[in-house]
C-alpha atoms as a PDB file:
ATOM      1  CA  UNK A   1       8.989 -86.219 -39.883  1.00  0.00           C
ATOM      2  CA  UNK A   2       7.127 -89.444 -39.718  1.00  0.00           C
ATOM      3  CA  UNK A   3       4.535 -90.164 -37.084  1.00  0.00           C
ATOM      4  CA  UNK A   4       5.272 -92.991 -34.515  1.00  0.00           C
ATOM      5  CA  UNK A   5       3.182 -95.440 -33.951  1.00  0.00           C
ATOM      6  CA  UNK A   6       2.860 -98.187 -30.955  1.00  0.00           C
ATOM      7  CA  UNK A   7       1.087-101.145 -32.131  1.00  0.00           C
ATOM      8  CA  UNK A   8       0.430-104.588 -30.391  1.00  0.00           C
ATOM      9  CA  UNK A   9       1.980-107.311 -32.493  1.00  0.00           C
ATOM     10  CA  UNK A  10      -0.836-109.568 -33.259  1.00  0.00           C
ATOM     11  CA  UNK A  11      -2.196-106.430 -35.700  1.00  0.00           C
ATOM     12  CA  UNK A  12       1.421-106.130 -37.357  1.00  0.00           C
ATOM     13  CA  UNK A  13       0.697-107.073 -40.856  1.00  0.00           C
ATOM     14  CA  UNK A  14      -3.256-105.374 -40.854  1.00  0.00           C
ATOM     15  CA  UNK A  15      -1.375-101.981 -39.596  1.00  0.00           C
ATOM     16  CA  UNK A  16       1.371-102.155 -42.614  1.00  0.00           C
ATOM     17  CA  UNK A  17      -1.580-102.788 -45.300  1.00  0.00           C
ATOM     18  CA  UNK A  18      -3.491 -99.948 -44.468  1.00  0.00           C
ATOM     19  CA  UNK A  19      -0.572 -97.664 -44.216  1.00  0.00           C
ATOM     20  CA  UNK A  20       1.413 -98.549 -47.283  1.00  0.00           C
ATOM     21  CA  UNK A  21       3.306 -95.695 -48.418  1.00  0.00           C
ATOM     22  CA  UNK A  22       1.974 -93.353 -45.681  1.00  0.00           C
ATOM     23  CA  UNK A  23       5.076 -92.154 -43.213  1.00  0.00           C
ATOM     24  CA  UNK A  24       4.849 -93.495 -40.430  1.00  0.00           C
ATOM     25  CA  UNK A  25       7.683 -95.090 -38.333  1.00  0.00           C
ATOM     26  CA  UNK A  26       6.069 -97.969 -36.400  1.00  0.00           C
ATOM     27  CA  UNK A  27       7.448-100.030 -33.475  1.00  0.00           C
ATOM     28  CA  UNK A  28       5.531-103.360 -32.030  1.00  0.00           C
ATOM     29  CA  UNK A  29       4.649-105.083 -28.725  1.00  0.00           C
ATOM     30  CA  UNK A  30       5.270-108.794 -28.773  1.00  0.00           C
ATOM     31  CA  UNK A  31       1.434-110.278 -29.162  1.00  0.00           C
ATOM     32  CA  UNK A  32      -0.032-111.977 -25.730  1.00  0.00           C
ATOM     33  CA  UNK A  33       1.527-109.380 -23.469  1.00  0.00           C
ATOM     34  CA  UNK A  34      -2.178-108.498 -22.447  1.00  0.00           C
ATOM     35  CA  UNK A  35      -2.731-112.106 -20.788  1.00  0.00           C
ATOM     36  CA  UNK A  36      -0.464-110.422 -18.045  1.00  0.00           C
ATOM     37  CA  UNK A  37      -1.201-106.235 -17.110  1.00  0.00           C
ATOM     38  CA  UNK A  38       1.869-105.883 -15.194  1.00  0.00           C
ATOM     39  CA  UNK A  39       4.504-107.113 -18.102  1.00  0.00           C
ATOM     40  CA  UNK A  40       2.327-105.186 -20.872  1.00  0.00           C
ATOM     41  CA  UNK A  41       2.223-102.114 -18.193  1.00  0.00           C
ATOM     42  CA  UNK A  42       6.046-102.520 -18.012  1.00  0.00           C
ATOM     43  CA  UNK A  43       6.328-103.153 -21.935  1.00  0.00           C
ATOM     44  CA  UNK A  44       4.010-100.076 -22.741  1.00  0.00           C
ATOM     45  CA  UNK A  45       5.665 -97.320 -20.689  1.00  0.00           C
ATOM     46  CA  UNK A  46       9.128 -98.894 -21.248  1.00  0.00           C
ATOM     47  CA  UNK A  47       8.550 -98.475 -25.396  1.00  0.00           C
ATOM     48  CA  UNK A  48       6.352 -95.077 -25.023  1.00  0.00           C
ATOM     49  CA  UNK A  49       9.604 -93.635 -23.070  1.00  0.00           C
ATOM     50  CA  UNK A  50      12.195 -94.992 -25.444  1.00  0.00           C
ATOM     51  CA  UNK A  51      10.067 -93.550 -28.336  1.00  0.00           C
ATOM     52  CA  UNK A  52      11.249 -89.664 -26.969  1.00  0.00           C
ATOM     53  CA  UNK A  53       7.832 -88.530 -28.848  1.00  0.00           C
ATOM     54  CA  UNK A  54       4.903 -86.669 -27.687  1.00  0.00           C
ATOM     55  CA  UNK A  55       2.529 -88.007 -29.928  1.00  0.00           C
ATOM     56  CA  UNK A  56       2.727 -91.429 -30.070  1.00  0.00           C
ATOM     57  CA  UNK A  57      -0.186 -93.475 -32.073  1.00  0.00           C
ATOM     58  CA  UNK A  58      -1.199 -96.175 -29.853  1.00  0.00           C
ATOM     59  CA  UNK A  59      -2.290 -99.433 -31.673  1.00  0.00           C
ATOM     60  CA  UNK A  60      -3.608-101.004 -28.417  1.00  0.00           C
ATOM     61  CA  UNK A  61      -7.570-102.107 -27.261  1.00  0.00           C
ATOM     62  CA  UNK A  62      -8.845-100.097 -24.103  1.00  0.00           C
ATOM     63  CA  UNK A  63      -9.899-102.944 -22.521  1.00  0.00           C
ATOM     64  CA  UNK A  64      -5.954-104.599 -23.355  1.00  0.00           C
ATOM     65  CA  UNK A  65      -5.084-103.182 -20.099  1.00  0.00           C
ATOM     66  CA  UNK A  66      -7.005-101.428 -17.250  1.00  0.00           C
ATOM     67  CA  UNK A  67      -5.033 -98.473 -16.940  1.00  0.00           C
ATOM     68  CA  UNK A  68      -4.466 -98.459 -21.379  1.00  0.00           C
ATOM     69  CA  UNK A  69      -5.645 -94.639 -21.660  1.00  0.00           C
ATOM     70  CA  UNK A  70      -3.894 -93.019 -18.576  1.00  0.00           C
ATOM     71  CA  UNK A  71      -0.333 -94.488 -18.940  1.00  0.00           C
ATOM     72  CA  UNK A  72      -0.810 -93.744 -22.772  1.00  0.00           C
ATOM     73  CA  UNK A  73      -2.264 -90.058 -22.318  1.00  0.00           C
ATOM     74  CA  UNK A  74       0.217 -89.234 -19.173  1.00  0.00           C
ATOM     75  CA  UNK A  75       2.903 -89.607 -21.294  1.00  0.00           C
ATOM     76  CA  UNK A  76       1.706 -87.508 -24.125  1.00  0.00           C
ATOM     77  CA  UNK A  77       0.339 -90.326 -26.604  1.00  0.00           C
ATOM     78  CA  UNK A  78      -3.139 -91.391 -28.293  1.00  0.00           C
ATOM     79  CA  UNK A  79      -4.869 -94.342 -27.977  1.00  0.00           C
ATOM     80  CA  UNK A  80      -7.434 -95.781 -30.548  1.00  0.00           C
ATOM     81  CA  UNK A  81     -10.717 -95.601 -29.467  1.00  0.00           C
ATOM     82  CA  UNK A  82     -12.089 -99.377 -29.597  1.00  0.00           C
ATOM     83  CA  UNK A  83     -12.144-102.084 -26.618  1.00  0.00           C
ATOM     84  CA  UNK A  84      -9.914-104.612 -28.514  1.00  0.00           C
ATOM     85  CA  UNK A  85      -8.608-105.605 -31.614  1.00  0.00           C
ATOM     86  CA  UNK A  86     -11.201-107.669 -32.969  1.00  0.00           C
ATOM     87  CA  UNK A  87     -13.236-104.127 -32.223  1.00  0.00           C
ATOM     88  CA  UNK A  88     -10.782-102.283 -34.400  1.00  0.00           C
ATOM     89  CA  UNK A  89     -11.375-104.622 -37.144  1.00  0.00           C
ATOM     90  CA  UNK A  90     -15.142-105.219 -37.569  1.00  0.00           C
ATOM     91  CA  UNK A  91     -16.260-101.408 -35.712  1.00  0.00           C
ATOM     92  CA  UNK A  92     -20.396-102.141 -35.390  1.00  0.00           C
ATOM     93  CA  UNK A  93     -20.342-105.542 -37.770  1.00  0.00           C
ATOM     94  CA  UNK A  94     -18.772-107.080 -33.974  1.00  0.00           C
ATOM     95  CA  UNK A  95     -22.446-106.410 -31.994  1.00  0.00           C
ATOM     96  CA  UNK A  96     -24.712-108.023 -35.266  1.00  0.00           C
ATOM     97  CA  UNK A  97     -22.543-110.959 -35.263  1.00  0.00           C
ATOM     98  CA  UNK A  98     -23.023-111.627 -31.133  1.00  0.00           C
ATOM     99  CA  UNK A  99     -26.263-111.308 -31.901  1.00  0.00           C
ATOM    100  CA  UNK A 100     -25.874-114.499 -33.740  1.00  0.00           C
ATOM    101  CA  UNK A 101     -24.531-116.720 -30.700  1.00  0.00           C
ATOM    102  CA  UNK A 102     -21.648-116.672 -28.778  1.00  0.00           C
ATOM    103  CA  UNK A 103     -18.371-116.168 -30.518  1.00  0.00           C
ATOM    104  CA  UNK A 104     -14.686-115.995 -29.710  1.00  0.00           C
ATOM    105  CA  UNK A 105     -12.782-114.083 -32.141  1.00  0.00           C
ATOM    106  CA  UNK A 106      -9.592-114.504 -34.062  1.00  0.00           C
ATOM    107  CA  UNK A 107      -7.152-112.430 -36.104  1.00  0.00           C
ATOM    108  CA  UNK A 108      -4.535-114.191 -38.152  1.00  0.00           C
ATOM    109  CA  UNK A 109      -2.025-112.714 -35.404  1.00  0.00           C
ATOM    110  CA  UNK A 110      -3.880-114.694 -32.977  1.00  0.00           C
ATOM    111  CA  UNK A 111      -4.181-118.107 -34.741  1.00  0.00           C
ATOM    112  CA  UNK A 112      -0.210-117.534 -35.434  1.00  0.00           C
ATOM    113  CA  UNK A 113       0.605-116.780 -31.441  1.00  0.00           C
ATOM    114  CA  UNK A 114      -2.536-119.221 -29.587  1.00  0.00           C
ATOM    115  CA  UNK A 115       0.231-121.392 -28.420  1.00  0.00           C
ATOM    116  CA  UNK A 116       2.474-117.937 -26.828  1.00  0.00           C
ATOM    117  CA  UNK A 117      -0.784-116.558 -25.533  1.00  0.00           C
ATOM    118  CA  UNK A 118      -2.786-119.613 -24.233  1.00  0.00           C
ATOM    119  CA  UNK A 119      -0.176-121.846 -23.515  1.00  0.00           C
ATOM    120  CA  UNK A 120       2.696-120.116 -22.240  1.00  0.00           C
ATOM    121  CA  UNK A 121       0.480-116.937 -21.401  1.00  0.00           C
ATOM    122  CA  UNK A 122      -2.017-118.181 -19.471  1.00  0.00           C
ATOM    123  CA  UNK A 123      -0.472-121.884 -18.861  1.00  0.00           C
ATOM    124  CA  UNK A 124      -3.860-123.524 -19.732  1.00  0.00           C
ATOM    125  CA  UNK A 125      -3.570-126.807 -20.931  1.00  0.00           C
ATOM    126  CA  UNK A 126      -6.234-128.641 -23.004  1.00  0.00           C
ATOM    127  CA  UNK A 127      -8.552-129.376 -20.365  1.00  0.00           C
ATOM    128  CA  UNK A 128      -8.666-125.592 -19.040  1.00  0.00           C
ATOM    129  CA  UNK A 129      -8.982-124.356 -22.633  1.00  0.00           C
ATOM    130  CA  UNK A 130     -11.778-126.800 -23.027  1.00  0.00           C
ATOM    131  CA  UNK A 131     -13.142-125.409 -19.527  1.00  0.00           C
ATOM    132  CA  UNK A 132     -12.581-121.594 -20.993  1.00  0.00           C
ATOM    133  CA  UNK A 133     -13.750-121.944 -24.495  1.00  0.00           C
ATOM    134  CA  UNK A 134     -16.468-124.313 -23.627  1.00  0.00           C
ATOM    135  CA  UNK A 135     -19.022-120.940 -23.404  1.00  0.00           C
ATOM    136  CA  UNK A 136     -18.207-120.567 -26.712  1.00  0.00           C
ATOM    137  CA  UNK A 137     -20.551-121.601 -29.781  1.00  0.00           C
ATOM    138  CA  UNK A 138     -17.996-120.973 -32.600  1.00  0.00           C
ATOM    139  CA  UNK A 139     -14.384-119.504 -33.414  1.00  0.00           C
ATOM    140  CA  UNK A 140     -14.956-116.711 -35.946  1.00  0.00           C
ATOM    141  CA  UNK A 141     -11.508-116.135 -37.867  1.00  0.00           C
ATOM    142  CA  UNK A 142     -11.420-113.161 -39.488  1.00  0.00           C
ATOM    143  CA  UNK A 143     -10.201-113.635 -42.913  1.00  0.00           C
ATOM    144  CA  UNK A 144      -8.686-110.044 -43.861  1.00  0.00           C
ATOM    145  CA  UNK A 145      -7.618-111.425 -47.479  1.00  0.00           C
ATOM    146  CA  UNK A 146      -4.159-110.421 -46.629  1.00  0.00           C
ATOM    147  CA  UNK A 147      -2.665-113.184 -44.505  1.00  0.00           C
ATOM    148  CA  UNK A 148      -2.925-116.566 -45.950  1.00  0.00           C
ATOM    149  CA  UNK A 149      -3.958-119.251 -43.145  1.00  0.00           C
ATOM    150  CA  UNK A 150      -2.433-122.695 -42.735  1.00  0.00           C
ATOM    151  CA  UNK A 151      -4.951-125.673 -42.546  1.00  0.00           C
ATOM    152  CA  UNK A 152      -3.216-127.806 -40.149  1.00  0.00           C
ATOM    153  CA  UNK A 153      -2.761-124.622 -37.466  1.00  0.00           C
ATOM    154  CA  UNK A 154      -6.402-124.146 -37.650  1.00  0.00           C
ATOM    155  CA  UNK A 155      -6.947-128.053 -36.917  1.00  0.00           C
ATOM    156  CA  UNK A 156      -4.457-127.624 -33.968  1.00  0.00           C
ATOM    157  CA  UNK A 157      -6.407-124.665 -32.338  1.00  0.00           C
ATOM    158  CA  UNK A 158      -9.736-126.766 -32.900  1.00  0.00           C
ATOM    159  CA  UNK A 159      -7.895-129.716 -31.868  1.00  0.00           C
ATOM    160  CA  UNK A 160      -6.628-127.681 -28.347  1.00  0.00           C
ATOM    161  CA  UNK A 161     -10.258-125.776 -27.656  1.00  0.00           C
ATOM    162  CA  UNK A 162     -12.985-128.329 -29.518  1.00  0.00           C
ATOM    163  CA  UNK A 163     -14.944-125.603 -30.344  1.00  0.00           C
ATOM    164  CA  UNK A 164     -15.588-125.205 -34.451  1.00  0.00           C
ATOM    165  CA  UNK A 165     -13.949-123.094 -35.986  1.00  0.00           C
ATOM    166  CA  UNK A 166     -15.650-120.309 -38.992  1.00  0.00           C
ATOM    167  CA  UNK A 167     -13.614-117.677 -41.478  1.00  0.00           C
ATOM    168  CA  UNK A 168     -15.561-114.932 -42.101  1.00  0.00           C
ATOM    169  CA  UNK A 169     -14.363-112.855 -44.499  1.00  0.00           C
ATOM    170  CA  UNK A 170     -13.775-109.481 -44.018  1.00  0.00           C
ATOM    171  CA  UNK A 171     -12.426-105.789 -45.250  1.00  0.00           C
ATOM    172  CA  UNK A 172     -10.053-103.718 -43.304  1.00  0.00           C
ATOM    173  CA  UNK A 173     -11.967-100.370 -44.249  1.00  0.00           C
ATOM    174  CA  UNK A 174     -13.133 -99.979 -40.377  1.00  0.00           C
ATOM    175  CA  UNK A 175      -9.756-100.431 -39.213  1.00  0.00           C
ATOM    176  CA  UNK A 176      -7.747 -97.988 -41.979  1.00  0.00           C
ATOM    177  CA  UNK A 177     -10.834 -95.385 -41.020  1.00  0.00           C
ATOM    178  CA  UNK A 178      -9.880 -95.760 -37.335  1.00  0.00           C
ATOM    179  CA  UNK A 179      -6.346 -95.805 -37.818  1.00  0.00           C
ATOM    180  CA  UNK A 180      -6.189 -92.737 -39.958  1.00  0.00           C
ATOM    181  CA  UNK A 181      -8.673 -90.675 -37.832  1.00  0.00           C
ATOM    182  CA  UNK A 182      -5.962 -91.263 -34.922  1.00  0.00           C
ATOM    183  CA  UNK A 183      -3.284 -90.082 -36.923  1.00  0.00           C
ATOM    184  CA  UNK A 184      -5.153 -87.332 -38.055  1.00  0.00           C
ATOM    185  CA  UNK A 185      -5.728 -86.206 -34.001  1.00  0.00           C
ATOM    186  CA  UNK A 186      -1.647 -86.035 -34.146  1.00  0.00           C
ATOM    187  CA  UNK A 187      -1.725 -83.590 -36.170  1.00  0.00           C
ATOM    188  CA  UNK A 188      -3.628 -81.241 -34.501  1.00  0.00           C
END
């Protein structure tokens, strides 16, 4: 029987490439549903019920919503143990690049969904995104290798915040390790 897995939306396509061909039966959040605790609260518990497994893989940062580890452990699930996404992704790499200055971080998932997240999410227009991104010294977009990025929607997210944005290349080798060790703790 496959494991089930609860993943947050913006990590869709990272989660499928480091589980090709492993069985797994994974079911995802819409992305930006952190921007508001009560509707990813409702979202979490509603798809952790309707999964009818003990065991459920969460996919989710800590820090995504206050209360991530109790409503996931209450109802018999894991969660992966990293703050956020970008956390899952670059493990200790994240702590030597803020050393470097003061960066915002971006997934593919997130360059795709700014607009659903920023926009609609958080209803910030262009001067309050200028406001909130203004502490920021760059946009680091982590370039997995996997996802292909479009040009113009990376001029459209500088355009929106003004702050430059840099693709740093990266592996997914911290994620697949993280990933797989909470699988593993299914199993047990």
């Amino acid at each position: 029987m496959p494991q089930k897995i609860l993943c947050c939306g913006i990590l869709e396509k990272e989660l499928e490439y480091v589980l090709q061909g492993k069985e797994v039966e994974i079911h995802y959040l819409e992305p930006g549903l952190h921007v508001d605790f009560d509707k990813l609260g409702e979202a979490l518990v509603q798809a952790l019920d309707g999964m009818n497994e003990d065991s459920v893989a969460v996919v989710f940062g800590l820090q995504c919503h206050p209360e991530m580890e109790r409503m996931v452990t209450r109802r018999g699930g894991r969660v992966i143990r990293a703050k956020n996404c970008i956390e899952m992704l670059l493990g200790e790499r994240l702590a030597e690049l803020d050393a470097g200055g003061r960066n915002f971080y971006l997934t593919a998932g997130w360059l795709e969904n700014w607009r659903k997240i920023f926009i609609e999410g958080l209803k910030w227009d262009e001067i309050d995104a200028r406001q909130n991104f203004g502490y920021y010294d760059r946009m680091l977009l982590l370039d997995t290798g996997i996802i292909p990025f479009d040009d113009e929607k990376i001029l459209e997210f500088f355009d929106y915040t003004r702050v430059p944005v840099e693709i740093l290349p990266i592996d997914l080798e911290h994620f697949r390790r993280e990933v797989e060790k909470l699988l593993e703790e299914g199993k047990s």
